[in-house]
C-alpha atoms as a PDB file:
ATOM      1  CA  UNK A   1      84.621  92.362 101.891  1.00  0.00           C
ATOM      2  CA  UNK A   2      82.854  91.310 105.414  1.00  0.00           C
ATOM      3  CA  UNK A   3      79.711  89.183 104.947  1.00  0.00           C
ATOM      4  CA  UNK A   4      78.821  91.033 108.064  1.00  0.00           C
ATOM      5  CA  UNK A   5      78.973  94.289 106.088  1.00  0.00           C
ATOM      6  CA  UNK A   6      78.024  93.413 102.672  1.00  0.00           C
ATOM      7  CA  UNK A   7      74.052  94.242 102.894  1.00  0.00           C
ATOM      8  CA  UNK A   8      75.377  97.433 102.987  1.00  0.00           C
ATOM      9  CA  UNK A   9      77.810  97.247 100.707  1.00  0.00           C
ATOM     10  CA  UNK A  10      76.401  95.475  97.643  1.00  0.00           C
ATOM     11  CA  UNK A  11      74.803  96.906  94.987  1.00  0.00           C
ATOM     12  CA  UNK A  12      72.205  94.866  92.559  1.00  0.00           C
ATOM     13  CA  UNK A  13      70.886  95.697  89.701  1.00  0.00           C
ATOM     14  CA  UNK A  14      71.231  95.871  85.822  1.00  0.00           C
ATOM     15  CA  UNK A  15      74.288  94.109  84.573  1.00  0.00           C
ATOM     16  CA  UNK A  16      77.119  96.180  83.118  1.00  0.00           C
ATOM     17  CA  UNK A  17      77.926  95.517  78.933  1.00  0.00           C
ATOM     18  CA  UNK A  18      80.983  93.917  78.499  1.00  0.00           C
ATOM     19  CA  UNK A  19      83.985  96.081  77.617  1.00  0.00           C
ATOM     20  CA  UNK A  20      86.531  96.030  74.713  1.00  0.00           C
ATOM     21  CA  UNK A  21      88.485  92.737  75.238  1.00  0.00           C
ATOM     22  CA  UNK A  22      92.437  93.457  76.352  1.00  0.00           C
ATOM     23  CA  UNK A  23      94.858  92.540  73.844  1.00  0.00           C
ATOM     24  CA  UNK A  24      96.499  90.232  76.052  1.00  0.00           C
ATOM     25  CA  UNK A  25      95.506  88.068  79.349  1.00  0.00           C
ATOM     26  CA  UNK A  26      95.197  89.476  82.720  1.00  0.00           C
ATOM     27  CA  UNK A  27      94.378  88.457  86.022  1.00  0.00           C
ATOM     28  CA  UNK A  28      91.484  89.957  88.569  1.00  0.00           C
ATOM     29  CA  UNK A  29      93.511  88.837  91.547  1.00  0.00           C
ATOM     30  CA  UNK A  30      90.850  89.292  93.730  1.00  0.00           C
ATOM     31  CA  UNK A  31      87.235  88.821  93.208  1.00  0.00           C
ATOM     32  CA  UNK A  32      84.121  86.590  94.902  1.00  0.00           C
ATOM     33  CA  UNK A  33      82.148  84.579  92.909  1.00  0.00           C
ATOM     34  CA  UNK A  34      80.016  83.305  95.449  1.00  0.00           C
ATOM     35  CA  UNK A  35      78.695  86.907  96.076  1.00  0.00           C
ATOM     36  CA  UNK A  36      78.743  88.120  92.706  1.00  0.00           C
ATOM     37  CA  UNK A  37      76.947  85.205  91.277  1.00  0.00           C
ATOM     38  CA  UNK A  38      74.453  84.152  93.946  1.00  0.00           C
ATOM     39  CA  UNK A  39      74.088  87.084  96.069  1.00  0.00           C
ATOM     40  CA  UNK A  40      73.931  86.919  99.404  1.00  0.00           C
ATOM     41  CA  UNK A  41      71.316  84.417 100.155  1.00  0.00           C
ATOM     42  CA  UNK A  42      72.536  81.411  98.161  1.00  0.00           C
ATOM     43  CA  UNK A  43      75.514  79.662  96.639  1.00  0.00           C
ATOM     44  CA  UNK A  44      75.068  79.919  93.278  1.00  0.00           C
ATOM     45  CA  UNK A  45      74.930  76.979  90.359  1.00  0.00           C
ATOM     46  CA  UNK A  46      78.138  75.433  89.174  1.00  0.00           C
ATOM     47  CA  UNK A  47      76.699  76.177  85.713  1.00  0.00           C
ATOM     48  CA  UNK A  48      76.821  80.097  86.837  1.00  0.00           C
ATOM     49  CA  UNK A  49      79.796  80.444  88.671  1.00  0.00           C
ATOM     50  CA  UNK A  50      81.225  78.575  84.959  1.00  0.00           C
ATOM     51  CA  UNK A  51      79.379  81.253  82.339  1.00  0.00           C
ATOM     52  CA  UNK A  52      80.852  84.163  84.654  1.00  0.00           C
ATOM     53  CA  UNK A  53      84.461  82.595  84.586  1.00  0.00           C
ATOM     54  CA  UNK A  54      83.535  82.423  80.723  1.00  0.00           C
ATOM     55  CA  UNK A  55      82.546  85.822  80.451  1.00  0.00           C
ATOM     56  CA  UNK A  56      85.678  87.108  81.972  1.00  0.00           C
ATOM     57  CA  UNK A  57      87.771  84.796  79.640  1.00  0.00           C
ATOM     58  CA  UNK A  58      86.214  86.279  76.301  1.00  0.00           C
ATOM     59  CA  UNK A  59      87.438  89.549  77.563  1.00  0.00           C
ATOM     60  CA  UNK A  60      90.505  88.589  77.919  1.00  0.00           C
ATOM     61  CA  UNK A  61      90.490  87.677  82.178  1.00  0.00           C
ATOM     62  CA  UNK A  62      91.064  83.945  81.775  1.00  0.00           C
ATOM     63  CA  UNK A  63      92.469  83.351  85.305  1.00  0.00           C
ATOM     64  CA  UNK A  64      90.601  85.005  88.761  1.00  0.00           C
ATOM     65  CA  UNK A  65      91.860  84.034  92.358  1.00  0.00           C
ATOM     66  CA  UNK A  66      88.657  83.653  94.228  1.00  0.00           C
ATOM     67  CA  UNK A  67      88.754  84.531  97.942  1.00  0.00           C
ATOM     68  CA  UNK A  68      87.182  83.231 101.067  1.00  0.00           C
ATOM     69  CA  UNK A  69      85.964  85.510 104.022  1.00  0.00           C
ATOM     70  CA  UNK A  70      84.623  83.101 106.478  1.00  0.00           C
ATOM     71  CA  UNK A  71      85.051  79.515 106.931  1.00  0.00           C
ATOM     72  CA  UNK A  72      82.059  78.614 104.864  1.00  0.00           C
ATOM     73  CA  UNK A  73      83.118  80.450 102.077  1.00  0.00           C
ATOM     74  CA  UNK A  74      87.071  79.559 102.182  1.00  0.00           C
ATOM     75  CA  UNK A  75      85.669  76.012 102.005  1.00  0.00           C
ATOM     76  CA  UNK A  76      83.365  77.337  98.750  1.00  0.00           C
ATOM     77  CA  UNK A  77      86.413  78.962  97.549  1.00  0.00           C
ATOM     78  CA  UNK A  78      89.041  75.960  97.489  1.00  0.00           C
ATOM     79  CA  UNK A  79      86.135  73.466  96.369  1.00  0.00           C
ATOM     80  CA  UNK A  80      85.607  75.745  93.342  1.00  0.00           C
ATOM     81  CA  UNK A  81      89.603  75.974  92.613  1.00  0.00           C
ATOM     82  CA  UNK A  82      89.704  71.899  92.934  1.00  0.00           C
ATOM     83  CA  UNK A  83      87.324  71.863  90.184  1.00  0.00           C
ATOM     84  CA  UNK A  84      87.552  74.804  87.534  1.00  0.00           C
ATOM     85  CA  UNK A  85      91.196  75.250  85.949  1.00  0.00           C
ATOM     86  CA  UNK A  86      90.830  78.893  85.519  1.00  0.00           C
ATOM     87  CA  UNK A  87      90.306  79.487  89.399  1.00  0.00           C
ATOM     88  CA  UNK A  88      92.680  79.405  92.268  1.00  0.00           C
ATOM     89  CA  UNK A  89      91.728  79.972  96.066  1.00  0.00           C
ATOM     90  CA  UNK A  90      92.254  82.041  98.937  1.00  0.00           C
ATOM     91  CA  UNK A  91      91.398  81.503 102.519  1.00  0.00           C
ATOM     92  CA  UNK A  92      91.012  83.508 105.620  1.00  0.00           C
ATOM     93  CA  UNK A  93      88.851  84.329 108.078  1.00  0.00           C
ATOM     94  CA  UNK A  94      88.098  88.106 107.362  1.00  0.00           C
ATOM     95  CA  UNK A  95      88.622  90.986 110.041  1.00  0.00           C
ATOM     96  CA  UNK A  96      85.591  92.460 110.422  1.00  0.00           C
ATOM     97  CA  UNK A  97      84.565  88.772 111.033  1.00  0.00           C
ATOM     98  CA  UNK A  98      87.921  87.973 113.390  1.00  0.00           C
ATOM     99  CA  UNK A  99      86.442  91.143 115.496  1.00  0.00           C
ATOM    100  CA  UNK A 100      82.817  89.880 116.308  1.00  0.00           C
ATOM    101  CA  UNK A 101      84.990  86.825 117.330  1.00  0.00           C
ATOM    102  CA  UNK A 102      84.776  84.480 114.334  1.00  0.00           C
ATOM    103  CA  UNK A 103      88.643  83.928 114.342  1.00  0.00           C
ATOM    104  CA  UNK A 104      88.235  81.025 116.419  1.00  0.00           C
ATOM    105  CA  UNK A 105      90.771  77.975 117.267  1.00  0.00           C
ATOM    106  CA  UNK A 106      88.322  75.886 114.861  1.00  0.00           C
ATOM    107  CA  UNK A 107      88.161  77.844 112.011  1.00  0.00           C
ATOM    108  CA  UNK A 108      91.618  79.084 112.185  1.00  0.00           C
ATOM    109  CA  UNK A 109      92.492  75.270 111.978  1.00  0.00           C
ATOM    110  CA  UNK A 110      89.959  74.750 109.227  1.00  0.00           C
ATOM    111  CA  UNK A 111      91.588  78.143 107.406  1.00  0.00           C
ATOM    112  CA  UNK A 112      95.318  76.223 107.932  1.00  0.00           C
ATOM    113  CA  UNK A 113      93.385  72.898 106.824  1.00  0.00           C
ATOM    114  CA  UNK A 114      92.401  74.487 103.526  1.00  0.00           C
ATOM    115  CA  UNK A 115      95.719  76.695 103.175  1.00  0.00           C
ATOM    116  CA  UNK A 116      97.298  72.917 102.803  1.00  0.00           C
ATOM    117  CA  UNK A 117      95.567  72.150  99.402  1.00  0.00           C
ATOM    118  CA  UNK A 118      97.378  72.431  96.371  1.00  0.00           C
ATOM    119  CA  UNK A 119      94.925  74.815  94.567  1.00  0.00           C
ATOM    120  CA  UNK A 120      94.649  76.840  97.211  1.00  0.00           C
ATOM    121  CA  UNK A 121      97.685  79.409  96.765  1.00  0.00           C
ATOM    122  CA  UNK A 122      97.000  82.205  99.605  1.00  0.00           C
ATOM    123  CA  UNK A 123      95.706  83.346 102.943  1.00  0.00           C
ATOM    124  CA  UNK A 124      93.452  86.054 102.912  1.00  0.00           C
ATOM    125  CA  UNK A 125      91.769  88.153 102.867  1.00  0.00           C
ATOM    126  CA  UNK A 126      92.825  88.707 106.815  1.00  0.00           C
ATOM    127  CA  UNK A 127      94.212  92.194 108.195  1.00  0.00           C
ATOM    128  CA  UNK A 128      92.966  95.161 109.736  1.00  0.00           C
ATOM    129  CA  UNK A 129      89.631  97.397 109.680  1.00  0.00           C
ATOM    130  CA  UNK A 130      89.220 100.291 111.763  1.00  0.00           C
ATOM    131  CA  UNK A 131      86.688 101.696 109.444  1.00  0.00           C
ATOM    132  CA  UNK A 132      83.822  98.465 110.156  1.00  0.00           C
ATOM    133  CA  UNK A 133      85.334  97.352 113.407  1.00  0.00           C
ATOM    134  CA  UNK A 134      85.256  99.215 116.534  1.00  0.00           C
ATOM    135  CA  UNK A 135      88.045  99.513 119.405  1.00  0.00           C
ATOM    136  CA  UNK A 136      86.196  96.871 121.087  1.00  0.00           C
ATOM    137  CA  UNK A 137      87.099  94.175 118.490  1.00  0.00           C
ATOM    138  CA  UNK A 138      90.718  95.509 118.085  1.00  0.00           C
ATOM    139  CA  UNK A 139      92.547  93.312 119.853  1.00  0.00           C
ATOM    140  CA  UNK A 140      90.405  90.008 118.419  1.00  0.00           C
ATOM    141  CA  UNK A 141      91.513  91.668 114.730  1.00  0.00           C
ATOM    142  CA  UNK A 142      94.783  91.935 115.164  1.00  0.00           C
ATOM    143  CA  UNK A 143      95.583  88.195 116.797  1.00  0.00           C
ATOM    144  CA  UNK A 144      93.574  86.640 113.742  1.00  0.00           C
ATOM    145  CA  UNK A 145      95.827  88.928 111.557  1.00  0.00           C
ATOM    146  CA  UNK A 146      99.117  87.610 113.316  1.00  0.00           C
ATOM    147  CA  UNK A 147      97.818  84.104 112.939  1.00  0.00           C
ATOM    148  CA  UNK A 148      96.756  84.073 109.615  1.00  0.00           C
ATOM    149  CA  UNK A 149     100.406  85.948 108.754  1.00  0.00           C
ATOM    150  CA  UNK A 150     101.612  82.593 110.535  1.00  0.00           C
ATOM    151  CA  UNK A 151      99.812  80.042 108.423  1.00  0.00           C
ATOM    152  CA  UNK A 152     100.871  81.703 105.188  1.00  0.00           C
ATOM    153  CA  UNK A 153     104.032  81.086 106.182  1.00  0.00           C
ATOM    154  CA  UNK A 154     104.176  77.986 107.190  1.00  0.00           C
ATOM    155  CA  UNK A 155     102.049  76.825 104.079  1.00  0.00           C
ATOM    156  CA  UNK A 156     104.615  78.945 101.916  1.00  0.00           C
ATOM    157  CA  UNK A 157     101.724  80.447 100.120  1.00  0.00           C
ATOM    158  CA  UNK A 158     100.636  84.039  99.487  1.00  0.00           C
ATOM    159  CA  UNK A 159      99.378  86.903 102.279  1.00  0.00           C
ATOM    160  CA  UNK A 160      96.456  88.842 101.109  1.00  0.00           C
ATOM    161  CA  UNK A 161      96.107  91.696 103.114  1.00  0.00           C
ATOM    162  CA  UNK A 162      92.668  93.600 103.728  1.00  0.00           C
ATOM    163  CA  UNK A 163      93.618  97.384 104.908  1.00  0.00           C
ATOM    164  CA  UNK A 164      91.271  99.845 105.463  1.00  0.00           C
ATOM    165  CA  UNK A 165      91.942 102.760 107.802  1.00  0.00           C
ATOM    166  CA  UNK A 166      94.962 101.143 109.223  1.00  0.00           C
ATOM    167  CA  UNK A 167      97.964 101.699 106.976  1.00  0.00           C
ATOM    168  CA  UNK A 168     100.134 102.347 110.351  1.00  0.00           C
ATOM    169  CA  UNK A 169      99.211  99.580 112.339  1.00  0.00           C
ATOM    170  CA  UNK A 170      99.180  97.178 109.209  1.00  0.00           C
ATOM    171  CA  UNK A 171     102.786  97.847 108.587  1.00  0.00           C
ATOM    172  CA  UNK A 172     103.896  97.360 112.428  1.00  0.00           C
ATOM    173  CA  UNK A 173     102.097  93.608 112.263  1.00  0.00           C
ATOM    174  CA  UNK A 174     103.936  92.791 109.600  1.00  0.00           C
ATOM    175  CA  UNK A 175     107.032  94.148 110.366  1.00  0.00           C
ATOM    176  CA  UNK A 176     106.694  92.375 114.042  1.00  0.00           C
ATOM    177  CA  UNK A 177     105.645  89.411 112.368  1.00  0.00           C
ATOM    178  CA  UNK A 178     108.213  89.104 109.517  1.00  0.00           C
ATOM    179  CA  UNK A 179     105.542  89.407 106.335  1.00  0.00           C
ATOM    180  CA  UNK A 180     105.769  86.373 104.079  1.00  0.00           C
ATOM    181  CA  UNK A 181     107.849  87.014 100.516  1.00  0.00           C
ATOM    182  CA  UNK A 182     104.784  87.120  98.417  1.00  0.00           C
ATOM    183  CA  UNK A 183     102.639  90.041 100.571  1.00  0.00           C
ATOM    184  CA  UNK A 184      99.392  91.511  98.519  1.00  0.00           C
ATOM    185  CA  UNK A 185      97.644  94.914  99.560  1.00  0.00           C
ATOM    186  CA  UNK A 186      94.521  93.778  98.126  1.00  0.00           C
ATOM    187  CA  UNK A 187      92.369  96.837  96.815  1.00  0.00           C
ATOM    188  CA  UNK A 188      95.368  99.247  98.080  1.00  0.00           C
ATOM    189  CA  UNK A 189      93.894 102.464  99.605  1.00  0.00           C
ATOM    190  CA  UNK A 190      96.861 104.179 100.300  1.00  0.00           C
ATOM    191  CA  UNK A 191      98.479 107.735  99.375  1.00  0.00           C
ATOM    192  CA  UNK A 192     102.075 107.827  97.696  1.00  0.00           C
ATOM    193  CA  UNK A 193     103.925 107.677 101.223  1.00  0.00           C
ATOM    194  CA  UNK A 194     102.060 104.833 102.002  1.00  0.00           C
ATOM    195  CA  UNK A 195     102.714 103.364  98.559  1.00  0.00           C
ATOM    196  CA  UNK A 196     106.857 103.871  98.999  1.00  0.00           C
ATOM    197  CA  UNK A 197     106.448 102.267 102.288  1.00  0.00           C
ATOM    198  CA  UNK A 198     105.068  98.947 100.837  1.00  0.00           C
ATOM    199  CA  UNK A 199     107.142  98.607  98.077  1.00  0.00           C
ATOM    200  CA  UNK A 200     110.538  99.657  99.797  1.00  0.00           C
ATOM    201  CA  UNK A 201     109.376  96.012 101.820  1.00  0.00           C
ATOM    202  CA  UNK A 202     108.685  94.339  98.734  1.00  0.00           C
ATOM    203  CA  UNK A 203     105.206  93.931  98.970  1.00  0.00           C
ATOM    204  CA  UNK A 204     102.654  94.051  95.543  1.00  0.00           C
ATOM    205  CA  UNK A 205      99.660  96.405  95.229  1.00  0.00           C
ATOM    206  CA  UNK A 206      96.843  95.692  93.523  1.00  0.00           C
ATOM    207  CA  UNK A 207      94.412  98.310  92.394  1.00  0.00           C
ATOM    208  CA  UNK A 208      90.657  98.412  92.260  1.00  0.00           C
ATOM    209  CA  UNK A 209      88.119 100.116  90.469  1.00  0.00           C
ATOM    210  CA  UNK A 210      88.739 102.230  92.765  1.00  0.00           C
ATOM    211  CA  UNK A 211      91.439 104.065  90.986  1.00  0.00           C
ATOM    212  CA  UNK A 212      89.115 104.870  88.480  1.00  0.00           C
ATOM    213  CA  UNK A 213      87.144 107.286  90.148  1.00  0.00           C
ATOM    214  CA  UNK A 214      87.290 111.295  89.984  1.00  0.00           C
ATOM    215  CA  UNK A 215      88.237 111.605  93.704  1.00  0.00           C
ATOM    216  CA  UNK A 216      91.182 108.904  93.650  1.00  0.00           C
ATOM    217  CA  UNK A 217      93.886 110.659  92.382  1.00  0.00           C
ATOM    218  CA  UNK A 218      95.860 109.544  95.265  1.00  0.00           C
ATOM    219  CA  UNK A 219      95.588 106.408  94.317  1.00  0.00           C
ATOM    220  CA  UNK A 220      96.965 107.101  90.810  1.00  0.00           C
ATOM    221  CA  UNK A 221      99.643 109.150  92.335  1.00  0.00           C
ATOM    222  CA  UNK A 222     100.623 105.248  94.250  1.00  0.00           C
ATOM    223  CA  UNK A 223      99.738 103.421  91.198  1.00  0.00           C
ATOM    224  CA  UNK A 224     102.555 105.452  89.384  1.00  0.00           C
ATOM    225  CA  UNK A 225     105.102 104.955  91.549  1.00  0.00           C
ATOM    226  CA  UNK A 226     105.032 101.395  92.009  1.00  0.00           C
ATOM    227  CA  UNK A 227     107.267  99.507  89.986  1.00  0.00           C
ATOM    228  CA  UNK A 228     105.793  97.216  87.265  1.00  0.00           C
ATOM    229  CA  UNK A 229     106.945  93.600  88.527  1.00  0.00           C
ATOM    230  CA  UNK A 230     105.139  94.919  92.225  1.00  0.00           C
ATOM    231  CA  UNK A 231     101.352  95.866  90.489  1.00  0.00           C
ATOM    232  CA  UNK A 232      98.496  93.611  90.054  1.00  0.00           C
ATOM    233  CA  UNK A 233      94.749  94.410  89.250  1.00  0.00           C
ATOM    234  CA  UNK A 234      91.242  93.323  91.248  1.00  0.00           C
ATOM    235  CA  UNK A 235      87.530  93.476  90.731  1.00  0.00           C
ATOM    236  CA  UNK A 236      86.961  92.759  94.709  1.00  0.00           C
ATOM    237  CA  UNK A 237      83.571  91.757  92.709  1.00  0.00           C
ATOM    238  CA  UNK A 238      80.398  92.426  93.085  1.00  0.00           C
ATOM    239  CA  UNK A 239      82.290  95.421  94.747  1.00  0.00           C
ATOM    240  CA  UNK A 240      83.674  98.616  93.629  1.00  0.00           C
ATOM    241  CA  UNK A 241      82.600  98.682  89.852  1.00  0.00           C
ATOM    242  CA  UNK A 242      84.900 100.524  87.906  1.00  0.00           C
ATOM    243  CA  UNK A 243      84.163 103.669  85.981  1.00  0.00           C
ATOM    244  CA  UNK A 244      81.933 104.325  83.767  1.00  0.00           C
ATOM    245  CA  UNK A 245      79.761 101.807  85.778  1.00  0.00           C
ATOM    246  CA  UNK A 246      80.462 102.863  89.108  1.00  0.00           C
ATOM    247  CA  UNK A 247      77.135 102.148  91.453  1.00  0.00           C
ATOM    248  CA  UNK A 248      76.370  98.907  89.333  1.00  0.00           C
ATOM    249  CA  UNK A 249      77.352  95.370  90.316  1.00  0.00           C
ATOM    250  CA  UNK A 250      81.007  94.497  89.176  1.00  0.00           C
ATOM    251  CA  UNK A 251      82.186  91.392  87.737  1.00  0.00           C
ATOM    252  CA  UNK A 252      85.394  89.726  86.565  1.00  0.00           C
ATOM    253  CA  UNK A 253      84.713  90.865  82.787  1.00  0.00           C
ATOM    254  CA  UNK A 254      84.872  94.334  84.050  1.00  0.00           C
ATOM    255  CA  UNK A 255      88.492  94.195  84.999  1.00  0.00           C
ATOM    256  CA  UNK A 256      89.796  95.536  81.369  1.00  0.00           C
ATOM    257  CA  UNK A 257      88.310  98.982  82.502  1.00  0.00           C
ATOM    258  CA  UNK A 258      91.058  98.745  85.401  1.00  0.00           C
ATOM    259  CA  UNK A 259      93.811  97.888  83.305  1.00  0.00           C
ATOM    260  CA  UNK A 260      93.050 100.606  81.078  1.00  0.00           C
ATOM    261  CA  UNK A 261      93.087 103.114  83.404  1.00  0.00           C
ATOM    262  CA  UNK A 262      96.119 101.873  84.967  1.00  0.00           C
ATOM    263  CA  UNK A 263      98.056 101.966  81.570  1.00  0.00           C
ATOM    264  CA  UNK A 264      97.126 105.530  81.083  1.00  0.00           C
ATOM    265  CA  UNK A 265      98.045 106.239  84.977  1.00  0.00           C
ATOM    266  CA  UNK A 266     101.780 104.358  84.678  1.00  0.00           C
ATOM    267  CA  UNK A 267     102.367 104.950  80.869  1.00  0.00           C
ATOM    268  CA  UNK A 268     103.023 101.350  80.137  1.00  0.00           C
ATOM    269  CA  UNK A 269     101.823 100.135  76.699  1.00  0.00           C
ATOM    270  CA  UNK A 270      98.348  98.156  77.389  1.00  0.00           C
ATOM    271  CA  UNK A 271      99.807  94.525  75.973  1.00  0.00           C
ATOM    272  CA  UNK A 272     103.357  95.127  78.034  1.00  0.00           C
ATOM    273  CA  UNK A 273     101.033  95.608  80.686  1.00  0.00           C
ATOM    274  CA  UNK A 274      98.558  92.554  80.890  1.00  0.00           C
ATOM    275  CA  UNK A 275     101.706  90.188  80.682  1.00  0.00           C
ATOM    276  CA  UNK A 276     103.423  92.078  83.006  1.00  0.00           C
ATOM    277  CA  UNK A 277      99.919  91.835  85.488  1.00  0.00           C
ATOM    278  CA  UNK A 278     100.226  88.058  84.344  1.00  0.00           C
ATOM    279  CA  UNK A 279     103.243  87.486  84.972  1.00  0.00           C
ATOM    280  CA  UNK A 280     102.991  89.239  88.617  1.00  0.00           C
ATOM    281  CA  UNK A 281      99.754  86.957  89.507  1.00  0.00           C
ATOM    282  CA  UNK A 282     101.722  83.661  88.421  1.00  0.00           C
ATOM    283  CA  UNK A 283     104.841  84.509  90.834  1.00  0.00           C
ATOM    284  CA  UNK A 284     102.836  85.941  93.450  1.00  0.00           C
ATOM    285  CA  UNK A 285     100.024  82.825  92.985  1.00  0.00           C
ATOM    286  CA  UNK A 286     101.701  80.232  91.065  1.00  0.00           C
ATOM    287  CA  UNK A 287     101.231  78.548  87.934  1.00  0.00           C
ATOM    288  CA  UNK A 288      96.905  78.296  87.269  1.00  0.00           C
ATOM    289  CA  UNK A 289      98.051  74.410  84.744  1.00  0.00           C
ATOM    290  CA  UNK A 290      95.624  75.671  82.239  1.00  0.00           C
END
């Protein structure tokens, strides 16, 4: 999620209660703790960020990959991963940012500079927006995209790819490009065509709350086609609460309502599941050492 659009975006408000704990660990591959925590006008406490990364764990979401969106926060994000066993990082400058011109030489150095430590495990989230972005800021998208595609791959660490509106135009990059081996449609938004597409190139989906929601059933219909060592699961948190507390302010410890629903959608039993999600997030992300 943009900085620049997330006034609009977030939600606050009453907490949700925690769910029933999984039966076995999973991952929220995608969540940020700077913005879920502390908002938007502050970094939040160490002594936070640490009782939300608890509160995950006694659910049964010991390990989160917190992601950057700017350079400030990519530089939050690895600092955090250096520091907390549980976390890992990802960097990138985002595209809604790259197209009011924020992909700059110097941060796209600083975004390689971080890529480089060893906690930090992939770039993104970078990609496409034609939903935020106007054609005016098109081009400046799209030549952050093919450079942060570039630094994955030199680093040899993940791509996380933001996609909204441009499933065509995604592909083409990548395919131009040559996508890196380990290739994550964070938050996937796609129909089943789209879905086929992405996993015919070997790339991993991960799902949102988003797929919990009544209008979604395209999503499900992608969720259920994608085989089981290509799926991961996301909170994009404070973003896209899951059902039943859809319109509230989403968190890490909320990710069990995901994994439910993606059980039900794919018919895998719920603990063959989370260590299949687990075991996903440590080959796409590497080993977390805790």
């Amino acid at each position: 999620m943009s900085r620049s659009a997330s006034s609009r975006a977030n939600r606050r408000g009453e907490l949700p209660p925690d769910p029933e704990p999984l039966p076995w660990p999973a991952v929220d591959s995608h969540t940020h703790l700077d913005i879920a925590v502390g908002g938007f006008d502050r970094l939040p406490d160490p002594a936070e960020v640490d009782a939300e990364i608890a509160a995950a764990a006694a659910v049964g979401v010991p390990r989160l990959v917190q992601v950057g969106v700017d350079v400030a926060s990519s530089r939050w994000s690895a600092e955090l991963a250096a520091r907390h066993p549980n976390v890992l990082a990802a960097v990138a400058v985002h595209p809604n940012e790259a197209g009011e011109g924020a992909a700059d030489d110097d941060a796209l150095a600083e975004i390689d500079r971080l890529a480089a430590l060893p906690r930090v495990r992939a770039v993104g989230e970078t990609g496409l927006d034609r939903f935020r972005t106007g054609p005016e800021g098109w081009a400046a998208q799209e030549a952050s995209f093919r450079a942060h595609i570039r630094i994955a791959a030199d680093r040899g660490v993940a791509l996380v790819i933001h996609d909204r509106d441009a499933h065509d135009e995604i592909l083409r990059v990548l395919d131009d490009e040559g996508a890196p081996e380990r290739t994550v449609f964070h938050c996937f938004s796609g129909d089943a065509a789209f879905a086929r597409a992405c996993v015919e190139r070997g790339h991993v989906l991960s799902f949102a709350g988003t797929l919990t929601f009544a209008n979604a059933g395209y999503l499900r219909e992608a969720a259920a086609l994608t085989p089981l060592d290509q799926l991961l699961v996301e909170t994009d948190a404070p973003f896209l609460t899951p059902v039943p507390n859809r319109g509230r302010p989403n968190a890490s410890r909320l990710v069990p309502h995901t994994v439910r629903a993606l059980a039900e959608v794919t018919g895998v039993e719920l603990e063959q599941l989370c260590a299949a999600l687990t075991a996903n997030a440590e080959r796409v992300f590497g080993p977390w050492g805790d």
